[in-house]
C-alpha atoms as a PDB file:
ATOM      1  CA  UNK A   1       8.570  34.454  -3.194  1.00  0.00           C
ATOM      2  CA  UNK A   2       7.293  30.903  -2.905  1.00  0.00           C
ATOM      3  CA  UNK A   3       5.497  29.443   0.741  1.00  0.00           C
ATOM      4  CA  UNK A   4       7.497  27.425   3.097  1.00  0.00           C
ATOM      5  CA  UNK A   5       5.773  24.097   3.707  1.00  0.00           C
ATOM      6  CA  UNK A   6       7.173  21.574   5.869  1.00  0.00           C
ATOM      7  CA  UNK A   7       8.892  18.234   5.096  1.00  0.00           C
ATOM      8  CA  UNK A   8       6.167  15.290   5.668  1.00  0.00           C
ATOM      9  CA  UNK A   9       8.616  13.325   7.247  1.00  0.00           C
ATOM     10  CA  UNK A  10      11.533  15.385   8.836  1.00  0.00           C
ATOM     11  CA  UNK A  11       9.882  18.563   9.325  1.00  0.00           C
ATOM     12  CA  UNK A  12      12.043  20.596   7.912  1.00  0.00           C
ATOM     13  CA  UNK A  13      11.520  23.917   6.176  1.00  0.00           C
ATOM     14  CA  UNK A  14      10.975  23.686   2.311  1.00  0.00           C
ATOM     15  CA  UNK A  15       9.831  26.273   0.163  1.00  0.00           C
ATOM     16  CA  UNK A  16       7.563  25.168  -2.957  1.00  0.00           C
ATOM     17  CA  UNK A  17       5.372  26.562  -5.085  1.00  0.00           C
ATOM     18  CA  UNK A  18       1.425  26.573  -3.913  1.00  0.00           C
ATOM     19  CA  UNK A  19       0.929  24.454  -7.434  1.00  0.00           C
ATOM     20  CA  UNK A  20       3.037  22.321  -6.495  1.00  0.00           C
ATOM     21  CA  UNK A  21       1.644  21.520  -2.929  1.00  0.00           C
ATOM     22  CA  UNK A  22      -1.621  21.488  -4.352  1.00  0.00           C
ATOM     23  CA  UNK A  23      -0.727  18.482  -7.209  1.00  0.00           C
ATOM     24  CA  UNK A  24       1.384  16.922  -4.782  1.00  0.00           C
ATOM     25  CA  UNK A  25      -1.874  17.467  -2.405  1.00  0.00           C
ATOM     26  CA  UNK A  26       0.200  18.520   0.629  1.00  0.00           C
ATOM     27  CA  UNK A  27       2.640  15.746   0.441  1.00  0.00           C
ATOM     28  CA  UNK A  28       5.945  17.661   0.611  1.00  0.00           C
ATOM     29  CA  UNK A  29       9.474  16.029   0.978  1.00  0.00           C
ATOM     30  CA  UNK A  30      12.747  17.837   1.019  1.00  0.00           C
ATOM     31  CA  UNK A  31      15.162  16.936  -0.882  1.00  0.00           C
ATOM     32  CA  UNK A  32      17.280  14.274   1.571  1.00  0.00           C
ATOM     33  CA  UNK A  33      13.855  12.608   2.102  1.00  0.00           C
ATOM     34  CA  UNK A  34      13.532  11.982  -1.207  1.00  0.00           C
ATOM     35  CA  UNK A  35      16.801  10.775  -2.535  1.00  0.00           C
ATOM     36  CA  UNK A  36      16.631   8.400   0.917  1.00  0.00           C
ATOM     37  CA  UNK A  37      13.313   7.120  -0.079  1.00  0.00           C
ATOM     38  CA  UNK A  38      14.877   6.637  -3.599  1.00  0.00           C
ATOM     39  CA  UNK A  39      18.313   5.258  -2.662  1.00  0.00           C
ATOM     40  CA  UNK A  40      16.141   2.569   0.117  1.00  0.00           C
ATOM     41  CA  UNK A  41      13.750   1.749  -3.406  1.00  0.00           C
ATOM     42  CA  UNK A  42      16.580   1.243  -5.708  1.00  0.00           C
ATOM     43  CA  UNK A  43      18.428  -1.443  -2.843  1.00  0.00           C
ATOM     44  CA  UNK A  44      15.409  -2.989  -2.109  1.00  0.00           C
ATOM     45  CA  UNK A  45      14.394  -3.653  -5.705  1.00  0.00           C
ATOM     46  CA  UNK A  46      18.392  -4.865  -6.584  1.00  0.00           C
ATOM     47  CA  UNK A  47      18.111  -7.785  -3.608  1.00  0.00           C
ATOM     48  CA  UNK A  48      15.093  -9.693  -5.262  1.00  0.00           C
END
């Protein structure tokens, strides 16, 4: 069973592999943090 870490920026409970905490070096998202983060990238990039 993998560790649950929490989200870095809505605290939620994820669970991840301890690799994969240590490459990310702590820096967790769940997965609606990180297809917001994409989705805000993807508009910002299309208005310039």
């Amino acid at each position: 069973m993998s560790p649950i870490f929490k989200c870095l920026i809505c605290r939620k409970d994820i669970e991840r592999s301890t690799k994969t905490f240590w490459i990310k070096k702590g820096h967790l998202l769940c997965s609606t943090c990180l297809d917001n983060i994409e989705k805000n990238t993807k508009e910002t990039k299309s208005k310039i």
